[in-house]
N, C-alpha and C. Protein backbone atom coordinates (compact mmCIF):
# COMPACT_ATOMS: atom_id res chain seq x y z
N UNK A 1 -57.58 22.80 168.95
CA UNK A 1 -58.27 23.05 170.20
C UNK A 1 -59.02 24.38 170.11
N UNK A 2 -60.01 24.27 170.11
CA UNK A 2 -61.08 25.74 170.18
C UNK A 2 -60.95 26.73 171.27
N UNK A 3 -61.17 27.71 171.03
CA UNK A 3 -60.69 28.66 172.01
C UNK A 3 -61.87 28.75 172.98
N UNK A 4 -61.88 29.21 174.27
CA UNK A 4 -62.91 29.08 175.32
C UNK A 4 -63.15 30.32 175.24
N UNK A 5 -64.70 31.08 175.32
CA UNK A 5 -64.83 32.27 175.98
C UNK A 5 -65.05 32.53 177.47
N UNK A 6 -64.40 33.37 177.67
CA UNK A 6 -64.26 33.91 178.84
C UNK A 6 -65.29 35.15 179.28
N UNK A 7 -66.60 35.32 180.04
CA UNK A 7 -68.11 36.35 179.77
C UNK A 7 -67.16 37.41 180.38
N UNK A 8 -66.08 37.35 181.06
CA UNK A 8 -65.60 38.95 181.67
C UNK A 8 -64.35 39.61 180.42
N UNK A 9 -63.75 38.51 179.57
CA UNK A 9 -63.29 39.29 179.07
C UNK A 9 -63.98 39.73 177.81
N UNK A 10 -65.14 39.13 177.14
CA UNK A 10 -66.24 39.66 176.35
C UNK A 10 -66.85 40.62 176.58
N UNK A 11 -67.44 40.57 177.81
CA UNK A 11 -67.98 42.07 178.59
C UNK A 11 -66.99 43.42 178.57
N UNK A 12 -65.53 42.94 178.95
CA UNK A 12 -64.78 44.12 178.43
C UNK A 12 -64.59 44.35 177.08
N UNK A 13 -64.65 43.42 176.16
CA UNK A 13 -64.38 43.67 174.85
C UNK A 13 -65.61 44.66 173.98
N UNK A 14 -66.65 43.92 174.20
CA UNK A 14 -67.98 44.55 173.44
C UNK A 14 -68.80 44.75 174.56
N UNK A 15 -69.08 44.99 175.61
CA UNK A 15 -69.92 45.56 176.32
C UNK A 15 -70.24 47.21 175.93
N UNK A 16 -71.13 47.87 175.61
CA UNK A 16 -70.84 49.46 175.33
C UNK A 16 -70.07 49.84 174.73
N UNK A 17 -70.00 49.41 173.87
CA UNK A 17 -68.44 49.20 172.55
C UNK A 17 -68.99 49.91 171.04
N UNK A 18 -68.79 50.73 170.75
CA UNK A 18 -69.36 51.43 169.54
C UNK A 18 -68.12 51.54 168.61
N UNK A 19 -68.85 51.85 167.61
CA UNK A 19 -68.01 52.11 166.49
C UNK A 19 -68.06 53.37 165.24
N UNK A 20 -67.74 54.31 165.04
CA UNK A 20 -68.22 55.23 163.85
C UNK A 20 -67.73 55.51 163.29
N UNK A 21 -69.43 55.44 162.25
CA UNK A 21 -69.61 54.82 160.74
C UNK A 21 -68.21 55.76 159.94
N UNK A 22 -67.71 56.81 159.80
CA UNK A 22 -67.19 57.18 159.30
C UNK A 22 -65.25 57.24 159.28
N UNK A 23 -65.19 57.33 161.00
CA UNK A 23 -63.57 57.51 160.97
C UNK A 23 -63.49 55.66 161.53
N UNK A 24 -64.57 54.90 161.96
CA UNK A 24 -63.64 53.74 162.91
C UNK A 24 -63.26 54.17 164.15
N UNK A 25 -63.51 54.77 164.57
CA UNK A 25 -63.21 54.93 166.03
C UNK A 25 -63.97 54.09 166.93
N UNK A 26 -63.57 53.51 168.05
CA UNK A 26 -63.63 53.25 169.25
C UNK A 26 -63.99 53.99 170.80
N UNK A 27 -65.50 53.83 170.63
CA UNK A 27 -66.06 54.73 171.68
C UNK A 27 -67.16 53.71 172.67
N UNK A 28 -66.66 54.04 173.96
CA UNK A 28 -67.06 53.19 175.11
C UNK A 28 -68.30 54.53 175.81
N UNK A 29 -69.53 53.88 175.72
CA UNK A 29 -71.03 54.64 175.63
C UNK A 29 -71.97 53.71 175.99
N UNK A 30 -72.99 54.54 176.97
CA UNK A 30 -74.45 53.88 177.43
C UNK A 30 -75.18 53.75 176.22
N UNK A 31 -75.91 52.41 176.05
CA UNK A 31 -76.95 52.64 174.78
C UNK A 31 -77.80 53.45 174.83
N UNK A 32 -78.19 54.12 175.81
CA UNK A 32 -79.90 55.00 175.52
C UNK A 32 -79.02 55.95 174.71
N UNK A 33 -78.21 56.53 175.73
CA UNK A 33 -77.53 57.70 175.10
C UNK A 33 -77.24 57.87 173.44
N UNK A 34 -76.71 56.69 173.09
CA UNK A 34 -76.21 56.78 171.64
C UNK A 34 -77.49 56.71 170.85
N UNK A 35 -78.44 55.72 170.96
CA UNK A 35 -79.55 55.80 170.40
C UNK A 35 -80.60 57.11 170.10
N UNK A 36 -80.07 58.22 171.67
CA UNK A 36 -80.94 59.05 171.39
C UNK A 36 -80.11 60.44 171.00
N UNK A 37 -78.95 59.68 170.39
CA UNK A 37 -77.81 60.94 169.54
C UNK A 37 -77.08 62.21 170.25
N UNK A 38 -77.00 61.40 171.54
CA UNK A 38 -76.30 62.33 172.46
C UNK A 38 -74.82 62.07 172.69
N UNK A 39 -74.54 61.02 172.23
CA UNK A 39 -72.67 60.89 172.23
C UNK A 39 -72.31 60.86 171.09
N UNK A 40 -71.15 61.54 170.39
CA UNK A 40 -70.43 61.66 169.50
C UNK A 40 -68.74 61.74 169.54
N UNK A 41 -68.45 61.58 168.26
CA UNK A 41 -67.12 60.71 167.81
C UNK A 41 -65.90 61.57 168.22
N UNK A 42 -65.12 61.03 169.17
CA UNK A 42 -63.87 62.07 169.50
C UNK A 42 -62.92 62.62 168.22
N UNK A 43 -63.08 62.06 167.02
CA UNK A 43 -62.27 62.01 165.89
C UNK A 43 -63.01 62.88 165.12
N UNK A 44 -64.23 62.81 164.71
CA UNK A 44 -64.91 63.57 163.59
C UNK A 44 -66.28 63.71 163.74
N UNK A 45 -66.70 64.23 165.10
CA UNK A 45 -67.80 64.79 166.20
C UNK A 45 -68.70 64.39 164.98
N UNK A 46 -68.70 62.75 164.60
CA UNK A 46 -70.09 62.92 163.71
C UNK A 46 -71.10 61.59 165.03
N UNK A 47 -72.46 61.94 165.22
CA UNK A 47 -73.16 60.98 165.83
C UNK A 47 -73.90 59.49 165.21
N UNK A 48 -73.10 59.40 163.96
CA UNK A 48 -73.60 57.84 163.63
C UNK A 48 -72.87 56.62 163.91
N UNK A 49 -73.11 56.20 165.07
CA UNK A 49 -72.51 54.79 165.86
C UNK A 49 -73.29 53.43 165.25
N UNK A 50 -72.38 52.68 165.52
CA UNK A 50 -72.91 51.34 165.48
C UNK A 50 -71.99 50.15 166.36
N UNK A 51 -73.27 49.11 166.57
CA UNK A 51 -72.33 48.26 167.93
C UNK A 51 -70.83 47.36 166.88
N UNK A 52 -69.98 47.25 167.75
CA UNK A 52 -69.12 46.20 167.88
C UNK A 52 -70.10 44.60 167.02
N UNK A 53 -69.01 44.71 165.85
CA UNK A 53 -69.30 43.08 165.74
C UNK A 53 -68.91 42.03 166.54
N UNK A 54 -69.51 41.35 167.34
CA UNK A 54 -68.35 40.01 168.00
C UNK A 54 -68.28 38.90 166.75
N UNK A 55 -68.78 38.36 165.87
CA UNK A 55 -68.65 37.65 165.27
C UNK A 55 -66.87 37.74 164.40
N UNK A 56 -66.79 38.75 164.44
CA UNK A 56 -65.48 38.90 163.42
C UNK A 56 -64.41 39.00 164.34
N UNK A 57 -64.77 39.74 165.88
CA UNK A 57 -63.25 40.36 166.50
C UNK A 57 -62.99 38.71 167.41
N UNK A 58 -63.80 37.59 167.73
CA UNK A 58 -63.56 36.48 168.45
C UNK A 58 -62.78 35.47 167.46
């Protein structure tokens, strides 16, 4: 039986869902912001993010 998605619990999962490139951390961020290198990594204050895969975490 295939699993159903659910759009609210996707929206919580990867909505503004980042990731960085270096430690893996988990950082919840507006896109302009990250794009224009204004949020950085609580772990290793580096600013290279990238989104959440959904293909792998569903």
């Amino acid at each position: 039986m295939p699993k159903q998605k659910i759009p609210e619990v996707e929206n919580r999962i990867f909505d503004r869902m980042f990731i960085c490139m270096k430690c893996g951390a988990k950082i919840k961020a507006d896109i302009a912001q990250v794009k224009a290198g204004k949020i950085k990594c609580r772990k290793c204050n580096r600013k290279k993010l990238r989104p959440i895969h959904r293909e792998h975490k569903v």
